[in-house]
N, C-alpha and C. Protein backbone atom coordinates (compact mmCIF):
# COMPACT_ATOMS: atom_id res chain seq x y z
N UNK A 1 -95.49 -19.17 79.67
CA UNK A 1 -95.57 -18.80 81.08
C UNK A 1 -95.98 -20.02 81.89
N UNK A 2 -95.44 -20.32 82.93
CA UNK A 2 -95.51 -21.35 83.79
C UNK A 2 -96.60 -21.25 84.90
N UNK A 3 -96.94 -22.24 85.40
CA UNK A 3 -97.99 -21.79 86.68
C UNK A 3 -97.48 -22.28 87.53
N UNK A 4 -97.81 -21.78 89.24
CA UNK A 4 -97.14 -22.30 90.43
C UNK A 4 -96.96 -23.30 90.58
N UNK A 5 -97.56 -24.17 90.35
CA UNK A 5 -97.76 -25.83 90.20
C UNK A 5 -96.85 -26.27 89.22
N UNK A 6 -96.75 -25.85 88.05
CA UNK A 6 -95.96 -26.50 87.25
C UNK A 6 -93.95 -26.11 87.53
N UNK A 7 -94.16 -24.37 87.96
CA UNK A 7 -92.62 -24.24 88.64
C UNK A 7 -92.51 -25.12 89.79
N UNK A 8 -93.34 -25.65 90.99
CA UNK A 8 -92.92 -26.64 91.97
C UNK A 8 -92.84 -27.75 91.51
N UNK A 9 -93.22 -28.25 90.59
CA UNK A 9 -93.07 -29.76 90.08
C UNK A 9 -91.57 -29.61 89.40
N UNK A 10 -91.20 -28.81 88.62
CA UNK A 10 -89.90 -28.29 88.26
C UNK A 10 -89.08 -28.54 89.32
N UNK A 11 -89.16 -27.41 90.07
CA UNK A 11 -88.50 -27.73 91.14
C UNK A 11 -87.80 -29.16 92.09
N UNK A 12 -89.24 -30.02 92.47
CA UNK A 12 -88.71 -30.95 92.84
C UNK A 12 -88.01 -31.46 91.50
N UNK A 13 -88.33 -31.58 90.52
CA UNK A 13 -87.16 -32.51 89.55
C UNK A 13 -85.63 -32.08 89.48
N UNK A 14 -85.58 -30.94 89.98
CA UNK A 14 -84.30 -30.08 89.67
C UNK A 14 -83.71 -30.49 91.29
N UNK A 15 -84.50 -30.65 92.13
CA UNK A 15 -83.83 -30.54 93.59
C UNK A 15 -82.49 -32.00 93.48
N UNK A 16 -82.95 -32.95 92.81
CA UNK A 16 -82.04 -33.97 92.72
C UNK A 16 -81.16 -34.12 91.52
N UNK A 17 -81.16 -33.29 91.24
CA UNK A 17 -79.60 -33.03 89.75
C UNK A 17 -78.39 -31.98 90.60
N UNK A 18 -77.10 -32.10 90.50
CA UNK A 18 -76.43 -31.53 90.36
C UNK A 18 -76.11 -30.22 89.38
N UNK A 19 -75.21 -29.61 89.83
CA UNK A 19 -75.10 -28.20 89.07
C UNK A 19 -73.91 -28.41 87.70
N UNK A 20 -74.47 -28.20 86.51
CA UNK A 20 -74.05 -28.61 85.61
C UNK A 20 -73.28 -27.61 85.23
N UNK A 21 -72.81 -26.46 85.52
CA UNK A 21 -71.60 -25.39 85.20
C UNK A 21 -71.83 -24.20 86.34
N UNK A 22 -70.67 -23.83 86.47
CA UNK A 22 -70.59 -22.80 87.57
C UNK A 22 -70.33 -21.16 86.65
N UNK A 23 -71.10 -20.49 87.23
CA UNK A 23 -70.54 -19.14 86.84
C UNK A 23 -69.65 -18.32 88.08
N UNK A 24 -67.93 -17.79 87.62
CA UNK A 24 -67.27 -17.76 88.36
C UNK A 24 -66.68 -16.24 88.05
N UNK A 25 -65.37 -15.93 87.91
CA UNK A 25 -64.52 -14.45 88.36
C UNK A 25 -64.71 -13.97 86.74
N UNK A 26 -65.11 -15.17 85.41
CA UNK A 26 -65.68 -14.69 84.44
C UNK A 26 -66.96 -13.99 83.92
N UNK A 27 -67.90 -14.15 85.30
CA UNK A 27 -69.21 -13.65 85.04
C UNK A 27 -69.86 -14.66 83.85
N UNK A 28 -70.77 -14.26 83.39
CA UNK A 28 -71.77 -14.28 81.83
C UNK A 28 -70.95 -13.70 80.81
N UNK A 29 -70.45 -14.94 80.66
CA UNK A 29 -69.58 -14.93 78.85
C UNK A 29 -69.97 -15.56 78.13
N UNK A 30 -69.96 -15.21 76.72
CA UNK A 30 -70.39 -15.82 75.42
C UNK A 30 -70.13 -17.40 75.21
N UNK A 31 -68.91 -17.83 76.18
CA UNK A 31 -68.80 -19.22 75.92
C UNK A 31 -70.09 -20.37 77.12
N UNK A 32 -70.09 -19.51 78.38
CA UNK A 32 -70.95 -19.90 79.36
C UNK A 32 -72.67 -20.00 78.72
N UNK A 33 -72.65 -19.02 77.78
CA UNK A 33 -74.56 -18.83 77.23
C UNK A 33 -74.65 -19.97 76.56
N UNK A 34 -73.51 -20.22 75.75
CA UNK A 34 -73.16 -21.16 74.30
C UNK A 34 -73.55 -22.43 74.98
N UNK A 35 -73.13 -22.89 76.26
CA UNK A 35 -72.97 -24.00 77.00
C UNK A 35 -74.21 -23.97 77.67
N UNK A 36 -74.70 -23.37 78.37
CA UNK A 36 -76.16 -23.24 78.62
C UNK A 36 -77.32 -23.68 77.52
N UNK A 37 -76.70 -22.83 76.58
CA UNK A 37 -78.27 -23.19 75.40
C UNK A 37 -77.99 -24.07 74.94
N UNK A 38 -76.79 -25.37 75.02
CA UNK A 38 -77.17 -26.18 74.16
C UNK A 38 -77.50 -27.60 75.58
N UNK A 39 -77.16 -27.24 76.44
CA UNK A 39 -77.82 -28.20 77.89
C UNK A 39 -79.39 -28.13 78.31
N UNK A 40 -79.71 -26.70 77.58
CA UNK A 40 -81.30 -26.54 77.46
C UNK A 40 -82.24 -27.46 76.49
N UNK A 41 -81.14 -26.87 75.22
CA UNK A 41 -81.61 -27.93 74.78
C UNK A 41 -82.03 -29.37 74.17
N UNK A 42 -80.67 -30.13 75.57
CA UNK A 42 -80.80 -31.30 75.65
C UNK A 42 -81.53 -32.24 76.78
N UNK A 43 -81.09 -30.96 77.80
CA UNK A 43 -82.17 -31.38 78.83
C UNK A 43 -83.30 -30.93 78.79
N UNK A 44 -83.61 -29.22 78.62
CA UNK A 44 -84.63 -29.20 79.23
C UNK A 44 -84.69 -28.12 80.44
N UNK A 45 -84.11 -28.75 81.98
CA UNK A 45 -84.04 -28.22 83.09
C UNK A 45 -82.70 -28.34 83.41
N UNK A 46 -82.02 -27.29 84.04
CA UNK A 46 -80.78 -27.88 84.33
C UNK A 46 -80.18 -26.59 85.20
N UNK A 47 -79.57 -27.26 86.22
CA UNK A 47 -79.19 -26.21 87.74
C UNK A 47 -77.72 -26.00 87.35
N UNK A 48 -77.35 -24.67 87.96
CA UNK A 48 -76.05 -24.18 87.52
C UNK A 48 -75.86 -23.56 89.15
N UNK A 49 -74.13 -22.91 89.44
CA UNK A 49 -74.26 -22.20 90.54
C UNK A 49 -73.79 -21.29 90.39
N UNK A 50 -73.11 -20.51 91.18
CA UNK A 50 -72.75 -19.07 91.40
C UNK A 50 -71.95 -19.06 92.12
N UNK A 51 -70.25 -18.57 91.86
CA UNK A 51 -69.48 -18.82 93.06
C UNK A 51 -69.14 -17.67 93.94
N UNK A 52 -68.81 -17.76 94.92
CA UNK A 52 -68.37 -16.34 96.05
C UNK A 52 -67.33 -15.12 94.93
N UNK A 53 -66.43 -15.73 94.22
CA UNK A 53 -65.63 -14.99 93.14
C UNK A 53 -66.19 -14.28 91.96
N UNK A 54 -67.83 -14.60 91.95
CA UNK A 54 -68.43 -13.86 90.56
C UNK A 54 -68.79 -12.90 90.76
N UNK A 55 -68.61 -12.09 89.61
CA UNK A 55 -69.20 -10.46 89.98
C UNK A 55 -70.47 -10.52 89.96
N UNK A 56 -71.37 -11.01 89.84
CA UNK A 56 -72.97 -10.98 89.70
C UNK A 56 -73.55 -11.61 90.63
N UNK A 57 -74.42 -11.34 91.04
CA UNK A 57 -75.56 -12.02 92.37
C UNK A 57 -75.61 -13.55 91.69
N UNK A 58 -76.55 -14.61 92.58
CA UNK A 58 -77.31 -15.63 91.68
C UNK A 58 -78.21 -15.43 91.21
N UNK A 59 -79.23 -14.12 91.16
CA UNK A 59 -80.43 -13.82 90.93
C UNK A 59 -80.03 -13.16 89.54
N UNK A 60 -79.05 -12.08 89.64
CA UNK A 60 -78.80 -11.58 88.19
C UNK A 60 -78.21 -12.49 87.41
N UNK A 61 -77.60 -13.51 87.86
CA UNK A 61 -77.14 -14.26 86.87
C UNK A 61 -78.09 -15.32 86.26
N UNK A 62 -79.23 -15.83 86.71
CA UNK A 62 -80.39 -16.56 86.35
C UNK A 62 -80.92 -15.59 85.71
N UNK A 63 -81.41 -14.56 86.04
CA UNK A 63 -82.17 -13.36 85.03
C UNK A 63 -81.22 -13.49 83.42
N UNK A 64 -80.00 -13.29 83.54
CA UNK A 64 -79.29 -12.61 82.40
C UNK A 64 -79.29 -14.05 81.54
N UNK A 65 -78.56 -15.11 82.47
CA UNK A 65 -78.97 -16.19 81.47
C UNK A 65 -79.95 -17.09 80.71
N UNK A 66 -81.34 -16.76 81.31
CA UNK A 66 -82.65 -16.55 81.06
C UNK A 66 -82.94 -15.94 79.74
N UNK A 67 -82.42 -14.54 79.55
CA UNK A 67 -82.53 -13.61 78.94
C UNK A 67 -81.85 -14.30 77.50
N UNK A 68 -80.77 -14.55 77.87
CA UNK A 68 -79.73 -14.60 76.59
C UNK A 68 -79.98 -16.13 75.88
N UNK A 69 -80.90 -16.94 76.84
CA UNK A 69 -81.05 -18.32 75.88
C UNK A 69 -82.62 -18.42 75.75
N UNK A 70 -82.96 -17.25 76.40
CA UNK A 70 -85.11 -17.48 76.27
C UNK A 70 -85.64 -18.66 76.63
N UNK A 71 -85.27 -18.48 78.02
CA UNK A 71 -85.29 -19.89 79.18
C UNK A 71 -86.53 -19.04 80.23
N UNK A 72 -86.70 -20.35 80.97
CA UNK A 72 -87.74 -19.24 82.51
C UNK A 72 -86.76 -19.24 83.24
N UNK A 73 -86.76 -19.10 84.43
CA UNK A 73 -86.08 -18.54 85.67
C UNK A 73 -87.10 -19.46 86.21
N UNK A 74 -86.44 -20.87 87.25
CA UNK A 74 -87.30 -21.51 88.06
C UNK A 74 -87.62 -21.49 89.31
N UNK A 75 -85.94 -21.12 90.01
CA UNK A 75 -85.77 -20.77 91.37
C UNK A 75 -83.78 -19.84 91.52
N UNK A 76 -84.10 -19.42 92.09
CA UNK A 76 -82.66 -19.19 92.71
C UNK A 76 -82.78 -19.48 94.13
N UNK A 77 -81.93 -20.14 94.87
CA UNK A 77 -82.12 -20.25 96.21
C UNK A 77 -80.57 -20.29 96.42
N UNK A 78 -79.82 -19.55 97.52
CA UNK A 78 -78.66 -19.53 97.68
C UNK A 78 -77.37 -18.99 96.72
N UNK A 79 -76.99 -19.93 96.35
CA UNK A 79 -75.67 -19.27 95.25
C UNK A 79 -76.23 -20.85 94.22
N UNK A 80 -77.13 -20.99 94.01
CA UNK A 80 -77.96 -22.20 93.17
C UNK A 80 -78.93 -21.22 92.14
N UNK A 81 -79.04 -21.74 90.80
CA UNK A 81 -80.08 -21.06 90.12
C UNK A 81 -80.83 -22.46 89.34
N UNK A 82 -82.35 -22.41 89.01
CA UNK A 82 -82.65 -23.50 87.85
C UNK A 82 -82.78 -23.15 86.70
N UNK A 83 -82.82 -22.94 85.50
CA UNK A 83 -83.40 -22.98 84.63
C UNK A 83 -84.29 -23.83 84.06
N UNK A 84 -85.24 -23.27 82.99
CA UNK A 84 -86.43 -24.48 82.46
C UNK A 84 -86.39 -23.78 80.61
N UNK A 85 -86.44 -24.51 79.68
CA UNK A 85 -86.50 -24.00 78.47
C UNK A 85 -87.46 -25.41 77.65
N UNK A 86 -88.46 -25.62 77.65
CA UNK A 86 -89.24 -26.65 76.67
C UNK A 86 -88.21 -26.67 75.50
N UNK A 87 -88.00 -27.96 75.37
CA UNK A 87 -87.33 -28.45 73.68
C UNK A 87 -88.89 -28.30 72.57
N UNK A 88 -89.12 -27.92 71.57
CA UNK A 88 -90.22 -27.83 70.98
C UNK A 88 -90.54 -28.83 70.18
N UNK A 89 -88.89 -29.73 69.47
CA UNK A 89 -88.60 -30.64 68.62
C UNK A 89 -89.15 -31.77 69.58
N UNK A 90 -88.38 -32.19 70.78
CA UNK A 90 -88.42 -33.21 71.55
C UNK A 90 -88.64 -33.33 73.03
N UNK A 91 -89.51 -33.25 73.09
CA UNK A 91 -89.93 -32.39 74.86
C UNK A 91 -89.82 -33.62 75.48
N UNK A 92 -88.52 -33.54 76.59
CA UNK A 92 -88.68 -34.29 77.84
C UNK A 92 -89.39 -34.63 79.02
N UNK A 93 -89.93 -33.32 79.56
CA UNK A 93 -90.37 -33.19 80.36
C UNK A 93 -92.05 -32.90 80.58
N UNK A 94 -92.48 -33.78 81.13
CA UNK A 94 -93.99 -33.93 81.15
C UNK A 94 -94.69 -32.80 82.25
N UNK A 95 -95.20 -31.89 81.90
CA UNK A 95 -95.08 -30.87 82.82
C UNK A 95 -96.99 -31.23 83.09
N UNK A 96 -97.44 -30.61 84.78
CA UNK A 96 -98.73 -30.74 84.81
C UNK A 96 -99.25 -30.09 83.75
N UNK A 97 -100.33 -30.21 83.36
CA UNK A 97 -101.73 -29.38 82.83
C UNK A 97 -101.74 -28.34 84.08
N UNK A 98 -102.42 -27.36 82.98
CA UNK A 98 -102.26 -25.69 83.87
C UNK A 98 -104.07 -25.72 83.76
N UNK A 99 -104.58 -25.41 84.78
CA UNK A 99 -105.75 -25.75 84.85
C UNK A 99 -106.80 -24.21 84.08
N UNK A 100 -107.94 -24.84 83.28
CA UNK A 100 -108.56 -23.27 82.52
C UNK A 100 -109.62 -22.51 82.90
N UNK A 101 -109.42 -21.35 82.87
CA UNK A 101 -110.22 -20.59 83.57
C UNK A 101 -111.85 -20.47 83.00
């Protein structure tokens, strides 16, 4: 589970990448998850979009593909979604310290 701080630091890193696959009039198909989980886990973080032709919102489609690769959900904003999935082998991304209660 992520903390506010660590999804906005996400965020800005994601604000300057491009969208690395579009989900389109195919929806969430087995070949789109396949392609997702293995960009997870090379990147890490990685923005996808949502086109006017897909049957699914951008919100259900970040949820479902979330779901199907056991990723977080970072932001959806617009017809834009992020994803975040830690590599466990080789972690890229230096995320803040979550501060302890």
């Amino acid at each position: 589970m992520l903390t506010s701080k660590q999804r906005a630091y996400l965020r800005g890193l994601a604000s300057k990448e491009e969208p690395l696959f579009q989900v389109g009039k195919m929806g969430i198909n087995d070949n789109l998850i396949k392609q997702t989980d293995d960009a997870l886990k090379a990147r890490e973080l990685i923005k996808l979009s949502v086109l006017e032709t897909a049957p699914v919102s951008p919100a259900e489609a970040a949820y479902a593909l979330a779901e199907a690769t056991k990723a977080e959900v970072i932001t959806t904003i617009g017809s834009k979604m992020v994803l975040f999935r830690r590599n466990a082998q080789k972690p890229q991304i230096e995320l803040p310290k979550a501060k302890k209660k």
